[in-house]
PDB file of N, CA and C in Angstrom:
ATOM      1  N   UNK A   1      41.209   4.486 -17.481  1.00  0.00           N
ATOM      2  CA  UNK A   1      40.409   5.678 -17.359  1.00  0.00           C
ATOM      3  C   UNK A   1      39.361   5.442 -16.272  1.00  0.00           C
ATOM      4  N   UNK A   2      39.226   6.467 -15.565  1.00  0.00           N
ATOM      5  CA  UNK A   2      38.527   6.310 -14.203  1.00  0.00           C
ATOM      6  C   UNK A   2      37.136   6.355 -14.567  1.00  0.00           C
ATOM      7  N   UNK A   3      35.641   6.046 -13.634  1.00  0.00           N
ATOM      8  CA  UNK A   3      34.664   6.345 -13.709  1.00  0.00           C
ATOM      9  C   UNK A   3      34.209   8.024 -13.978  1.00  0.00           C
ATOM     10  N   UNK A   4      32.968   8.310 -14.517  1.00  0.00           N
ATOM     11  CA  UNK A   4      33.065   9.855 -14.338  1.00  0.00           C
ATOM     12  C   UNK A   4      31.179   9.795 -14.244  1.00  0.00           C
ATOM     13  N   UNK A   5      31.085  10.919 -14.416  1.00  0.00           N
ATOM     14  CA  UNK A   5      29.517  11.111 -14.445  1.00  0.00           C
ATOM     15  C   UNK A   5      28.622  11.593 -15.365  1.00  0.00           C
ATOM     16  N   UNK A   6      27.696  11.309 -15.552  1.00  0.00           N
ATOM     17  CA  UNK A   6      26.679  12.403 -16.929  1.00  0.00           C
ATOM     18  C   UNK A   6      26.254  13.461 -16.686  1.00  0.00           C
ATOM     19  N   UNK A   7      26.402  14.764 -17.179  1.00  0.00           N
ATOM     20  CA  UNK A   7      25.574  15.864 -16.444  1.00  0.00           C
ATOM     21  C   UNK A   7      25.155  16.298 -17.671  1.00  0.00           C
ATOM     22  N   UNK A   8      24.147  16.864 -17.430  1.00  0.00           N
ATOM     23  CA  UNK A   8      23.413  17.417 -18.783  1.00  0.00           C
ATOM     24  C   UNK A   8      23.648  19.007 -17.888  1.00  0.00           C
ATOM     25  N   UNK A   9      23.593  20.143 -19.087  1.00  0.00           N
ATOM     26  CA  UNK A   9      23.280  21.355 -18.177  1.00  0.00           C
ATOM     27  C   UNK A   9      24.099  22.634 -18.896  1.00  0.00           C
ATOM     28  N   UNK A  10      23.949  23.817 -18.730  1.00  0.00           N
ATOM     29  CA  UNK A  10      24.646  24.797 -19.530  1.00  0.00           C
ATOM     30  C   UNK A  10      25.667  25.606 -18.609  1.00  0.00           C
ATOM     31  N   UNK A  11      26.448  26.013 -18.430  1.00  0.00           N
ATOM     32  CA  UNK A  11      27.293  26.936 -17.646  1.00  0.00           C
ATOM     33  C   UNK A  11      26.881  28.353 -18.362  1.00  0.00           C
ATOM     34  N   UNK A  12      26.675  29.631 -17.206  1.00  0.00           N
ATOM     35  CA  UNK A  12      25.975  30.192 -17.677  1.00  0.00           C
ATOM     36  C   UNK A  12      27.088  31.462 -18.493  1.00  0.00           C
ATOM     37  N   UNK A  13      28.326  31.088 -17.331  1.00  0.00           N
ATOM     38  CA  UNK A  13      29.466  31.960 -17.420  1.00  0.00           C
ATOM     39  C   UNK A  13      30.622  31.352 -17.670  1.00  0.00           C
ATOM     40  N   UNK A  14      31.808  31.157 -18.172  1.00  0.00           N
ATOM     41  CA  UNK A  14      33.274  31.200 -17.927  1.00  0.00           C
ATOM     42  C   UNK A  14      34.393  31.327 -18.530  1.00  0.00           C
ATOM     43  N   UNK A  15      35.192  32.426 -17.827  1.00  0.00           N
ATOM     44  CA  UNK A  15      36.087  33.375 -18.506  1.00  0.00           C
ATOM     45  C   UNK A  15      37.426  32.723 -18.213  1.00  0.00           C
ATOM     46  N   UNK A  16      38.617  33.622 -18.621  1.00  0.00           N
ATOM     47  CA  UNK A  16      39.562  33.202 -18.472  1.00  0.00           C
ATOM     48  C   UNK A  16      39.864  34.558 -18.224  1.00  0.00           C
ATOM     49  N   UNK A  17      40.979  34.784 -17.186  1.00  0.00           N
ATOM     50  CA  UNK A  17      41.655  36.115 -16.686  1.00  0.00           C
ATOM     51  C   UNK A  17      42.718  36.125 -15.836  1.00  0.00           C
ATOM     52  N   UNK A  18      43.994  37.142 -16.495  1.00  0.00           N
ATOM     53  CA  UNK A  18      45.315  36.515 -15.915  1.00  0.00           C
ATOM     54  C   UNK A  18      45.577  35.008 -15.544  1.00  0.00           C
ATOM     55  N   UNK A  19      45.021  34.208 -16.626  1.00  0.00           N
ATOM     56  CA  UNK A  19      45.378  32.876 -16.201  1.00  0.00           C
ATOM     57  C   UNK A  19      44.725  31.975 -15.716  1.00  0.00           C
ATOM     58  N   UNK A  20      43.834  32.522 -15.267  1.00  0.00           N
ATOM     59  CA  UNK A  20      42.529  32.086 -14.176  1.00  0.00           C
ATOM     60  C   UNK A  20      41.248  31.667 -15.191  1.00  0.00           C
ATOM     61  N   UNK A  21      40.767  30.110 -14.482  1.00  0.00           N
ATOM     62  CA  UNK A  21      39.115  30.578 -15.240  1.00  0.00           C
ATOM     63  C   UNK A  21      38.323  30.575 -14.251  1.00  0.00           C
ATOM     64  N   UNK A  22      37.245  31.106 -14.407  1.00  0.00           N
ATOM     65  CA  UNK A  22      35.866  31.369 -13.195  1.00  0.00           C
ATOM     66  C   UNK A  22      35.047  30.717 -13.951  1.00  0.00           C
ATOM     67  N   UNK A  23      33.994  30.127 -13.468  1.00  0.00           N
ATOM     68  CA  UNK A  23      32.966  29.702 -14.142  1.00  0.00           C
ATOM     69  C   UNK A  23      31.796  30.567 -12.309  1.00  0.00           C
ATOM     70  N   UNK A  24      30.749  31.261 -13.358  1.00  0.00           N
ATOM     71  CA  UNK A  24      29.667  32.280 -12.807  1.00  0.00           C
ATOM     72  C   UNK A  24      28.290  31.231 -13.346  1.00  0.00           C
ATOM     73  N   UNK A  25      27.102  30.843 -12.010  1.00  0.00           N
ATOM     74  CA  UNK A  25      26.353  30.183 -12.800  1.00  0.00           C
ATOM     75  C   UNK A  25      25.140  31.374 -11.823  1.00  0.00           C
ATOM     76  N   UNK A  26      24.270  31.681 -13.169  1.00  0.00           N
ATOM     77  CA  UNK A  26      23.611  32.809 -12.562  1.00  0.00           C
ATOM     78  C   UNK A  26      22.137  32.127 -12.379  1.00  0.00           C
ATOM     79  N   UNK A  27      21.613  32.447 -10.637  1.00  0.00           N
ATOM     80  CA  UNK A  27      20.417  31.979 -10.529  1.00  0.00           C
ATOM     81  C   UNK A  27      19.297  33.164  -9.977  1.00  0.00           C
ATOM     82  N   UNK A  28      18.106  33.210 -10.254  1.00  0.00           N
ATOM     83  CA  UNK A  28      17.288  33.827 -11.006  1.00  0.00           C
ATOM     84  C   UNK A  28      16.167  33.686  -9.740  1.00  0.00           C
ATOM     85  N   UNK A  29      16.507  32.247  -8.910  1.00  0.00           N
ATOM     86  CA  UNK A  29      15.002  32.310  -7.796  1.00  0.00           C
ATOM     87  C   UNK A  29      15.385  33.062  -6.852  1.00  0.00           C
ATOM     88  N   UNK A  30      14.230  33.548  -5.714  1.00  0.00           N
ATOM     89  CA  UNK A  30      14.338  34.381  -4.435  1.00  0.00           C
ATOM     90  C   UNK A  30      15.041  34.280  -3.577  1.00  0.00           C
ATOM     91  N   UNK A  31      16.235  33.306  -3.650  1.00  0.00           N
ATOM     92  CA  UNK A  31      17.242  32.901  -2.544  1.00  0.00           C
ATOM     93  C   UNK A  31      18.132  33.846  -2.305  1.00  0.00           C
ATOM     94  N   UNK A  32      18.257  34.396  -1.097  1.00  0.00           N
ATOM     95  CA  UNK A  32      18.995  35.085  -0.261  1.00  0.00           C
ATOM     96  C   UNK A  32      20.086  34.592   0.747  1.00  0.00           C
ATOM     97  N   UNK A  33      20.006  33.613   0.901  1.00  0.00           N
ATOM     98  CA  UNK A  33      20.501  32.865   1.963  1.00  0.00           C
ATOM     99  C   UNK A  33      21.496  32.048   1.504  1.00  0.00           C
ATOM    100  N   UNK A  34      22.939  32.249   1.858  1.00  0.00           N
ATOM    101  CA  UNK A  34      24.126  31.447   1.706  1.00  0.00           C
ATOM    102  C   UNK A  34      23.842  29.893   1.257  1.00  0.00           C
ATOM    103  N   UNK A  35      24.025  29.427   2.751  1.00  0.00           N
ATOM    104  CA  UNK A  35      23.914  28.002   2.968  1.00  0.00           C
ATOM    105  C   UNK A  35      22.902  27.433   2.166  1.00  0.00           C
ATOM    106  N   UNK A  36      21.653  27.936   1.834  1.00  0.00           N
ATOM    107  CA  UNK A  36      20.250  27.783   1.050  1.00  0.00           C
ATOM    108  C   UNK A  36      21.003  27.111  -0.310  1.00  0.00           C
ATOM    109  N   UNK A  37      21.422  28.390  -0.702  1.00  0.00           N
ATOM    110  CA  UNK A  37      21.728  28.195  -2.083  1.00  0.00           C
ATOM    111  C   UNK A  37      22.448  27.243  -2.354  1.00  0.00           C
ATOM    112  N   UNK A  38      23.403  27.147  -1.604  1.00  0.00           N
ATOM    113  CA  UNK A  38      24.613  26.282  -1.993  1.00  0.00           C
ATOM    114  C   UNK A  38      24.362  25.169  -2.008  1.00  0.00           C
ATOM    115  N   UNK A  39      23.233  24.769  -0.553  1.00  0.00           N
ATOM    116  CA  UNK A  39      22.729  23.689  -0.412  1.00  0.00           C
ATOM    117  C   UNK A  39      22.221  23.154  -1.535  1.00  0.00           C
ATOM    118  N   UNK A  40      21.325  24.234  -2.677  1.00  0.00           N
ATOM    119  CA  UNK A  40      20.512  23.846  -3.866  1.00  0.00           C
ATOM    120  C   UNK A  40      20.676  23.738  -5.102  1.00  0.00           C
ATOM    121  N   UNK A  41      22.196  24.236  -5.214  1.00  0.00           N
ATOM    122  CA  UNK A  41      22.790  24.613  -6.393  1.00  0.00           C
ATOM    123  C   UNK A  41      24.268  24.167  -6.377  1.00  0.00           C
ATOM    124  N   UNK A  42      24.991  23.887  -5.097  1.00  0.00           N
ATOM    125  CA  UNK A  42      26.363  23.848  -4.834  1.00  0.00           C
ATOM    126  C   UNK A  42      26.923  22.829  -5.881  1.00  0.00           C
ATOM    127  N   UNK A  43      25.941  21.517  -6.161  1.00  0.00           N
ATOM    128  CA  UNK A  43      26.534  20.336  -6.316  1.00  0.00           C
ATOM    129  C   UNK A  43      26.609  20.694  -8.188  1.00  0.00           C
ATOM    130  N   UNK A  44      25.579  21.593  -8.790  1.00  0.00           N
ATOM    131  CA  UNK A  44      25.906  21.770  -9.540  1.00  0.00           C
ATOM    132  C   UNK A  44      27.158  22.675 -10.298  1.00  0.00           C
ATOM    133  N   UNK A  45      27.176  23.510  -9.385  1.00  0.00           N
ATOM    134  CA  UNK A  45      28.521  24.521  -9.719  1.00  0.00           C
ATOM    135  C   UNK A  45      29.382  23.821  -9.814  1.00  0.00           C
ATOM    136  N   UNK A  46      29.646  22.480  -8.724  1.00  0.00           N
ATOM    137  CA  UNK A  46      30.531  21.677  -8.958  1.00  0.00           C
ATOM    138  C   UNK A  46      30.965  21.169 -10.265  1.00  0.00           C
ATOM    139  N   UNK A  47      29.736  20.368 -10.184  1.00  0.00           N
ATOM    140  CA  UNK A  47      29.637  19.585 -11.736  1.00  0.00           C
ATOM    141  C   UNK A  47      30.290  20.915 -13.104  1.00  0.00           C
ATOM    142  N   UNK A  48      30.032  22.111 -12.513  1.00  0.00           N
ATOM    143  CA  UNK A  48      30.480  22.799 -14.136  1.00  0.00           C
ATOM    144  C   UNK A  48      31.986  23.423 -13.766  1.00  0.00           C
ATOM    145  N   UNK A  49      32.478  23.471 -12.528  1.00  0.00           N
ATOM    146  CA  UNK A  49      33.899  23.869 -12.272  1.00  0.00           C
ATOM    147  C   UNK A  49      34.857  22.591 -12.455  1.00  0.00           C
ATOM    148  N   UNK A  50      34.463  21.514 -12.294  1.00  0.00           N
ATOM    149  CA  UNK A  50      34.487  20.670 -12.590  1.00  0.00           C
ATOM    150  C   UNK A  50      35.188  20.185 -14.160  1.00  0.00           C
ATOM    151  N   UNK A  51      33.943  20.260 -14.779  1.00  0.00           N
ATOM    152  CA  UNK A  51      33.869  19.976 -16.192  1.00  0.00           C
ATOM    153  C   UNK A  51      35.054  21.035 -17.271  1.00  0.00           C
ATOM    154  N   UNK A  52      35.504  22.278 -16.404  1.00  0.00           N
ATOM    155  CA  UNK A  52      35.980  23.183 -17.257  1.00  0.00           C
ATOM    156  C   UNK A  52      37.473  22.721 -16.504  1.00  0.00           C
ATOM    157  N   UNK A  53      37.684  22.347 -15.147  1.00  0.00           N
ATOM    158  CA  UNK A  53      39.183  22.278 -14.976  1.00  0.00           C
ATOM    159  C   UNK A  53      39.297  21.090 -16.059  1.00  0.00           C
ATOM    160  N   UNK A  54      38.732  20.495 -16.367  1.00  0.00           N
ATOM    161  CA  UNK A  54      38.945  19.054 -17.017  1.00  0.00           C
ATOM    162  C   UNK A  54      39.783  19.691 -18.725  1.00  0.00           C
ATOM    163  N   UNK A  55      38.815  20.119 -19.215  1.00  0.00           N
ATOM    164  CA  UNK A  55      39.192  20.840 -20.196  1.00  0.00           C
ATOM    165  C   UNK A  55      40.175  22.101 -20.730  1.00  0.00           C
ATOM    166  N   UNK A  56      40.048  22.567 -19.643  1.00  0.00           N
ATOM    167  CA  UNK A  56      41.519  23.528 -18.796  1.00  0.00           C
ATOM    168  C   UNK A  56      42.626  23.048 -18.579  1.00  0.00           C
ATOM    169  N   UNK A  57      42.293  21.978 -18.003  1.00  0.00           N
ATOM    170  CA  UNK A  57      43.873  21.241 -17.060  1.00  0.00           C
ATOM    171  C   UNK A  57      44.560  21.939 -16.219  1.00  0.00           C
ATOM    172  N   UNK A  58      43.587  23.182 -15.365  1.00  0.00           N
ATOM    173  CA  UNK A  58      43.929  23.511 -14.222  1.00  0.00           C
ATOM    174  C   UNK A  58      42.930  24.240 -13.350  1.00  0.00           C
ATOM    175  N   UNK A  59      42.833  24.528 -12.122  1.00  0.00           N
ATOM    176  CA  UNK A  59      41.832  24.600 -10.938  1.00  0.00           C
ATOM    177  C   UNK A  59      41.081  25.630 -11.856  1.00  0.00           C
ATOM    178  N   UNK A  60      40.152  25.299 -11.468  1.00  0.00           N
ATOM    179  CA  UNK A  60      39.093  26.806 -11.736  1.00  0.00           C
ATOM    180  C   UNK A  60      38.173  27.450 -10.564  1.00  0.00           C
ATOM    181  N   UNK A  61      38.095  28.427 -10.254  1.00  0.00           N
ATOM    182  CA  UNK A  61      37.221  29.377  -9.561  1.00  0.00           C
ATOM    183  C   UNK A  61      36.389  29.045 -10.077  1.00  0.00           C
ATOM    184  N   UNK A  62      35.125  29.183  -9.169  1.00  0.00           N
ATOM    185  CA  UNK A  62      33.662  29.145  -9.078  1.00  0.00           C
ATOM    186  C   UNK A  62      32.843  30.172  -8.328  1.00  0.00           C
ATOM    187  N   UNK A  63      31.563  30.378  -8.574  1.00  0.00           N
ATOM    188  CA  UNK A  63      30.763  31.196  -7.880  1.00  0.00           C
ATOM    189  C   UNK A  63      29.465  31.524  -8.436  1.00  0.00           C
ATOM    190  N   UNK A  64      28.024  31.101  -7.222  1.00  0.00           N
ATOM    191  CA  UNK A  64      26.521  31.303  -7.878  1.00  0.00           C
ATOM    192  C   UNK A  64      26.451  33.069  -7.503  1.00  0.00           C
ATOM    193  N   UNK A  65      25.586  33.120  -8.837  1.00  0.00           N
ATOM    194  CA  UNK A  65      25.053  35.142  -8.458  1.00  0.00           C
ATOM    195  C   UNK A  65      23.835  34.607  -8.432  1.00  0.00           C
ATOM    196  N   UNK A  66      23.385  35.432  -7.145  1.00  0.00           N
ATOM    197  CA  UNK A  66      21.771  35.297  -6.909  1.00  0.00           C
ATOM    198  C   UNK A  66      21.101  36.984  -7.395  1.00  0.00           C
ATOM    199  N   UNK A  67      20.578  37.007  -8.525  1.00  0.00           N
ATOM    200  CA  UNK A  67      20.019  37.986  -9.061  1.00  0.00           C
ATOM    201  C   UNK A  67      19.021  38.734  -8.608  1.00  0.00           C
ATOM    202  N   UNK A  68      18.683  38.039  -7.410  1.00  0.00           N
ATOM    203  CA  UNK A  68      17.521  38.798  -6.795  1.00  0.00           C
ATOM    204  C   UNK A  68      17.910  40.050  -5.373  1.00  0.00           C
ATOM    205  N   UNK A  69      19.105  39.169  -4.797  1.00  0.00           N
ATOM    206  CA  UNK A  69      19.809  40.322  -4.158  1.00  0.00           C
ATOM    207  C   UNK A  69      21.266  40.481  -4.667  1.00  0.00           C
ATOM    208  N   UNK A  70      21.338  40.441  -6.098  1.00  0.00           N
ATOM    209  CA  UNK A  70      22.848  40.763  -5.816  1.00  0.00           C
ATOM    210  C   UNK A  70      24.204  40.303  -5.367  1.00  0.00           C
ATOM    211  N   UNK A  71      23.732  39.013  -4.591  1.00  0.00           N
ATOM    212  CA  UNK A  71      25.186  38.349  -3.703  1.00  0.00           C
ATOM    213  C   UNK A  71      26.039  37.682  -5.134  1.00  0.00           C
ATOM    214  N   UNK A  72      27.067  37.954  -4.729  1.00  0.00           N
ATOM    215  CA  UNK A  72      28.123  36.430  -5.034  1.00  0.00           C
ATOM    216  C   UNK A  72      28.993  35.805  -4.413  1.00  0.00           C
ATOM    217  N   UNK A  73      28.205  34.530  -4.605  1.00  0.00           N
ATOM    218  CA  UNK A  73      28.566  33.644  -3.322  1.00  0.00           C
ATOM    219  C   UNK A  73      29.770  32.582  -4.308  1.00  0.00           C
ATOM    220  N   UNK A  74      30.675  32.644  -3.173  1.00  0.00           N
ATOM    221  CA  UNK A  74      31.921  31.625  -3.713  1.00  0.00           C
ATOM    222  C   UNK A  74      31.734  30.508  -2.540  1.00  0.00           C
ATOM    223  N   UNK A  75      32.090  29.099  -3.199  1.00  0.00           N
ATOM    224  CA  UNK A  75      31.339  28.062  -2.290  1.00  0.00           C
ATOM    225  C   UNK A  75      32.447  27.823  -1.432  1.00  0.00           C
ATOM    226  N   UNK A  76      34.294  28.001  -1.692  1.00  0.00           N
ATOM    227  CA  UNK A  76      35.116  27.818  -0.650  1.00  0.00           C
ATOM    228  C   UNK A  76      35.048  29.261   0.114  1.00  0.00           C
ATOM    229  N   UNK A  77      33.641  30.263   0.365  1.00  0.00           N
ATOM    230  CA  UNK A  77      33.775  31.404   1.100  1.00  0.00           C
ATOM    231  C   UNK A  77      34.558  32.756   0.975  1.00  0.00           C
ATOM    232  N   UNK A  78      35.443  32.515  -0.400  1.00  0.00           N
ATOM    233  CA  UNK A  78      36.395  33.774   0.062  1.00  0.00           C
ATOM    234  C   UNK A  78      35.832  35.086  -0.893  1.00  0.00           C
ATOM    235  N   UNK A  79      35.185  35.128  -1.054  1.00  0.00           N
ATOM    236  CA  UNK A  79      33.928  36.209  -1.505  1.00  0.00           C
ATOM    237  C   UNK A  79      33.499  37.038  -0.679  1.00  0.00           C
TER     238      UNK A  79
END
């Protein structure tokens, strides 16, 4: 069994649809800005898309909602 990591933390979202799961992690500060966010949050979305393919046993979609404007940002862009 390989190394893995500790994450403490809640996923705020994740569904399952036609097959698919998304995990949605909704953030709440003034960030507007793509790259910003991702930069500040990316590694965690990871950690929870992550944690659910594990438990899934297959890829999962990801994506932060910035609540202040509305965006949803998907971190491989196709959003």
């Amino acid at each position: 069994m390989g190394e893995g990591i500790l994450a403490t933390g809640q996923i705020d979202l994740a569904y399952l649809k036609a097959r698919e799961w998304t995990v949605i992690d909704f953030k709440t500060a003034g960030i507007s800005d793509r790259t910003e966010a991702l930069a500040q949050h990316g590694t965690q979305l990871a950690v929870y898309r992550e944690a659910v393919a594990m438990i899934a046993g297959t890829p999962v979609r990801s994506a932060l909602c910035l609540l202040s404007s509305g965006q949803l940002i998907d971190p491989e862009g196709s959003r």
